[in-house]
N, C-alpha and C. Protein backbone atom coordinates (compact mmCIF):
# COMPACT_ATOMS: atom_id res chain seq x y z
N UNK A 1 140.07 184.01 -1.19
CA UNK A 1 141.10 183.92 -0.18
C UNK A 1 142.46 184.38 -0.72
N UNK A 2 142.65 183.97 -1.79
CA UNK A 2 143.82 184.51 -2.60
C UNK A 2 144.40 186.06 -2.89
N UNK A 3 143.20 186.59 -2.72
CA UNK A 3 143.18 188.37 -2.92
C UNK A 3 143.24 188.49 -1.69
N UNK A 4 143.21 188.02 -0.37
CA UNK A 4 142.85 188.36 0.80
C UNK A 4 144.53 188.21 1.52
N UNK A 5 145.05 187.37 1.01
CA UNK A 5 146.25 186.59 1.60
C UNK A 5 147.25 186.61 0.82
N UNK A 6 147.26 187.02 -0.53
CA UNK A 6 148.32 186.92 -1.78
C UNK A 6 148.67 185.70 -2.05
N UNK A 7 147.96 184.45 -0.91
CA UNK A 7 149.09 183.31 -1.05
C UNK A 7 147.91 182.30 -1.07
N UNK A 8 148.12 181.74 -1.69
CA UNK A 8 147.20 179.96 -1.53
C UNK A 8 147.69 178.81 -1.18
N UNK A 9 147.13 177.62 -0.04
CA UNK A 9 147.88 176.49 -0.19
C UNK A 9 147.10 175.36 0.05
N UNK A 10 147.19 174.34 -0.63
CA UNK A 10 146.88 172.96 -0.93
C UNK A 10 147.89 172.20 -0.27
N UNK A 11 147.01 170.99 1.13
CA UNK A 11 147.51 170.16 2.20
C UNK A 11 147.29 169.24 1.72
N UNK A 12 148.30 168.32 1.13
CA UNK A 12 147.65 166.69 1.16
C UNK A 12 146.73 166.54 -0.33
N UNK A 13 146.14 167.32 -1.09
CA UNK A 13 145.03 167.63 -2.02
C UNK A 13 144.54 165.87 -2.22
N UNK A 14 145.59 165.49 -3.21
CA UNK A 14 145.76 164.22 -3.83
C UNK A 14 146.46 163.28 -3.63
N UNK A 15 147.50 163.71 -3.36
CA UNK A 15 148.43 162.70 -3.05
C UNK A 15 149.08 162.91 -1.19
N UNK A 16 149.22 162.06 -0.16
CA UNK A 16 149.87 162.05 1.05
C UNK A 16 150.72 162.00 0.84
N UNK A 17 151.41 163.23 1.95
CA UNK A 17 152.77 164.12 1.71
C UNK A 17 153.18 164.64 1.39
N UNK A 18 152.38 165.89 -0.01
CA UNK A 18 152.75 166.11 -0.95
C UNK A 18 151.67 167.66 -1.50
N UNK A 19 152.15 168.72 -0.72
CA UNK A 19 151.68 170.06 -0.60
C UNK A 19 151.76 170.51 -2.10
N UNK A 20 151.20 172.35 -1.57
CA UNK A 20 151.62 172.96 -2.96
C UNK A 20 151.29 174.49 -2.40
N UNK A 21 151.46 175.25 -2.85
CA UNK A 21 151.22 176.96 -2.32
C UNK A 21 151.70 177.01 -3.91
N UNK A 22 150.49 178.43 -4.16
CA UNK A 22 150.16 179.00 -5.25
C UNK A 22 150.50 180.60 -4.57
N UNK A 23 150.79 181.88 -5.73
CA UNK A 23 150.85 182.41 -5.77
C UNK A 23 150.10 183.77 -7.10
N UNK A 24 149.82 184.84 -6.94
CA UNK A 24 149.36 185.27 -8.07
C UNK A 24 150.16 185.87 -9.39
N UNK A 25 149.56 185.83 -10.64
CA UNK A 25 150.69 187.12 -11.20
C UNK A 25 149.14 188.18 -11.84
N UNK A 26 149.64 189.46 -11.83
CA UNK A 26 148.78 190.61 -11.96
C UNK A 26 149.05 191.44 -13.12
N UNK A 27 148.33 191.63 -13.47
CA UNK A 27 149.15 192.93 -14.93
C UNK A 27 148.72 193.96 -14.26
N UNK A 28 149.01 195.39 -15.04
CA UNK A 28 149.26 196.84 -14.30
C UNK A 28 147.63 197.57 -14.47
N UNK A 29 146.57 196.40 -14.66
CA UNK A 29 145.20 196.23 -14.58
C UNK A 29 144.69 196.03 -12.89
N UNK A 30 145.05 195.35 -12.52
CA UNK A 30 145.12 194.41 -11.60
C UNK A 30 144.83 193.14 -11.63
N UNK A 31 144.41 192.65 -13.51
CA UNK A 31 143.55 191.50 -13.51
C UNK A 31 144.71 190.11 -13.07
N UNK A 32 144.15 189.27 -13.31
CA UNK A 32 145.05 188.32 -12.99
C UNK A 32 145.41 187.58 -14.24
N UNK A 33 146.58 187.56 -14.26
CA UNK A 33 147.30 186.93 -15.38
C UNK A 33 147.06 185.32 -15.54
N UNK A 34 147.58 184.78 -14.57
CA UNK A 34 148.27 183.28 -14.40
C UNK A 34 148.58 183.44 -12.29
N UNK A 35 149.16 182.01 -12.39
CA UNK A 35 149.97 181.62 -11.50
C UNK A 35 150.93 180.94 -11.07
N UNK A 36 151.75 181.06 -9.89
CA UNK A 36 152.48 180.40 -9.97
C UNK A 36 152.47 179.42 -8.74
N UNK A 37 152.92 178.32 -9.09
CA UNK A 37 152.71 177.03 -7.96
C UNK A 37 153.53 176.52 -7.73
N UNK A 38 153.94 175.87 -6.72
CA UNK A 38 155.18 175.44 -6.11
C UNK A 38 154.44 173.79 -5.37
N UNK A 39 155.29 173.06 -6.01
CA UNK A 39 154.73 171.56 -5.33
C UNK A 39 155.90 171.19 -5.01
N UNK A 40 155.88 170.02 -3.67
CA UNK A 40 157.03 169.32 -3.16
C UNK A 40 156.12 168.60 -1.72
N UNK A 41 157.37 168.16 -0.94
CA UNK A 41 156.86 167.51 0.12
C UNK A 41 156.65 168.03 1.57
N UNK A 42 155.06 167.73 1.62
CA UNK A 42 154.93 168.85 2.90
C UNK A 42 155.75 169.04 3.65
N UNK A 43 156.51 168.51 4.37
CA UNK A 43 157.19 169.24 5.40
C UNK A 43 158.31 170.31 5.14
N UNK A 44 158.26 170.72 3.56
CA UNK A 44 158.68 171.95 2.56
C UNK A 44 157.91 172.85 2.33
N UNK A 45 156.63 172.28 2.16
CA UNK A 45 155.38 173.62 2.16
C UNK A 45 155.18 174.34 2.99
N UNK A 46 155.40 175.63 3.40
CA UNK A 46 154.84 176.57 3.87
C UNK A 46 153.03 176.52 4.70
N UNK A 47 152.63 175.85 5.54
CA UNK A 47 150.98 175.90 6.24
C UNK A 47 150.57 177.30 5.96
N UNK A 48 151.08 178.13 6.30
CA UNK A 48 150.09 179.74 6.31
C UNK A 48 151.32 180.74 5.87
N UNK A 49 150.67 181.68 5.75
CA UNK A 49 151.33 183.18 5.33
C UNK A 49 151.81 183.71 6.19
N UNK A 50 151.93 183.43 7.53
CA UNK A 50 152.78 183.82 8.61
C UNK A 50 154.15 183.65 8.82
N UNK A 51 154.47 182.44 7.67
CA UNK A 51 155.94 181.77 7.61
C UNK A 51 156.83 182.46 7.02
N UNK A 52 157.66 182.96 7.48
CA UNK A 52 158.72 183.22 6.75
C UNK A 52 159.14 183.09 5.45
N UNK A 53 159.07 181.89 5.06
CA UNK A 53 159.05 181.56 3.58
C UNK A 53 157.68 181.89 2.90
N UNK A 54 156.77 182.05 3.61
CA UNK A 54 155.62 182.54 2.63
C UNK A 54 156.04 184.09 2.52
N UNK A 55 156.44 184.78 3.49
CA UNK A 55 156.38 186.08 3.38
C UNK A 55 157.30 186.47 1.66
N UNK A 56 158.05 185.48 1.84
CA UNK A 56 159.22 185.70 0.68
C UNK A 56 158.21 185.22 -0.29
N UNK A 57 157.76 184.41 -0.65
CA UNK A 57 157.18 183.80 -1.87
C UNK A 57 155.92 185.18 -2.06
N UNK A 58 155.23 185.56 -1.53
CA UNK A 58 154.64 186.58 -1.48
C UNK A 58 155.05 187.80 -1.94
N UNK A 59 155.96 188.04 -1.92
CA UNK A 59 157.48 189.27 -2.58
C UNK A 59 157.78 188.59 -3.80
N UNK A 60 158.28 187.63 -3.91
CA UNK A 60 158.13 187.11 -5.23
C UNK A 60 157.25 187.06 -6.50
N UNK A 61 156.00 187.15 -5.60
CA UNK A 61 154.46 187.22 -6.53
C UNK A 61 154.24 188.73 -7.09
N UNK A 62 155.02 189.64 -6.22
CA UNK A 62 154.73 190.84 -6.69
C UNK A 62 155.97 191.40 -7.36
N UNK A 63 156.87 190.81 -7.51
CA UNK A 63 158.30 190.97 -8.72
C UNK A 63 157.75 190.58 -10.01
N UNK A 64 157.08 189.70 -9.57
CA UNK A 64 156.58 189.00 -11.39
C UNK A 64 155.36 189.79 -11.64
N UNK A 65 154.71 190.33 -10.85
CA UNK A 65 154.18 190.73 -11.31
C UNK A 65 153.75 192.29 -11.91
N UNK A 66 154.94 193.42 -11.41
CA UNK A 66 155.49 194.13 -11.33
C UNK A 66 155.98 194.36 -12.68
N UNK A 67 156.47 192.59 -13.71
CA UNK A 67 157.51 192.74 -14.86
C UNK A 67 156.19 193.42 -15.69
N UNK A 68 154.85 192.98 -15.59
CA UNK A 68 153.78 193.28 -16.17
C UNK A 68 152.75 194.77 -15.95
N UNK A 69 153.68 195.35 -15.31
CA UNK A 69 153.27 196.23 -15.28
C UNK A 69 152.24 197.11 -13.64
N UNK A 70 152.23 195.66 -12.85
CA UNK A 70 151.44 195.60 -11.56
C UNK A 70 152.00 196.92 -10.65
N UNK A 71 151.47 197.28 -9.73
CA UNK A 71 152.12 198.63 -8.75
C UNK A 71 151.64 197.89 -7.57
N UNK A 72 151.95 197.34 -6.66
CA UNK A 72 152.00 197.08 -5.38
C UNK A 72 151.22 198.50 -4.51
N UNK A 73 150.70 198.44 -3.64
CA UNK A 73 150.60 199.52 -3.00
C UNK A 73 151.27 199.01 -1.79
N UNK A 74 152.04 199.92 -1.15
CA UNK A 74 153.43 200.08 -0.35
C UNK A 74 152.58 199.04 1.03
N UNK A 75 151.64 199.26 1.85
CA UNK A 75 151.20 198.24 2.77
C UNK A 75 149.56 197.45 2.42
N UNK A 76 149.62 197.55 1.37
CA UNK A 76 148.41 197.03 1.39
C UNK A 76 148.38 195.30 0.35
N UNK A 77 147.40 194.61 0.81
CA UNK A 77 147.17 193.53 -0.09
C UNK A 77 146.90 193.81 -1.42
N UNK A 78 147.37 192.81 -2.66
CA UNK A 78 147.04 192.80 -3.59
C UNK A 78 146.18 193.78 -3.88
């Protein structure tokens, strides 16, 4: 889902109230490096990739990953 969406997110996982959205980082392979995760309180989390703030965190995933060498292709997913 992650290659499909650039974005991942965890509702509730463990603890009530208390989200998380993941993001990828890529080297100029395409493999996957690491990630990056963002935890706080759901009604801060982002539900889907349609949000506004996901769109940004999504742009973000491909700056970092970019430092490594990654190439985005101009409309396409990961």
């Amino acid at each position: 889902m992650i290659r499909e969406k650039e974005i991942s997110f965890a509702r509730e996982p463990l603890v009530p109230a208390v989200s998380s959205v993941s993001i990828p980082v890529l080297n100029y392979k395409k493999n996957l490096l690491g990630a990056v995760t963002i935890v706080g309180f759901s009604e801060k989390i982002p539900m889907d990739e349609t949000e506004p703030i996901s769109k940004s965190i999504i742009e973000i995933s491909k700056q970092i990953s970019e430092s490594f060498g990654y190439k985005p292709a101009k409309y396409s997913n990961f």
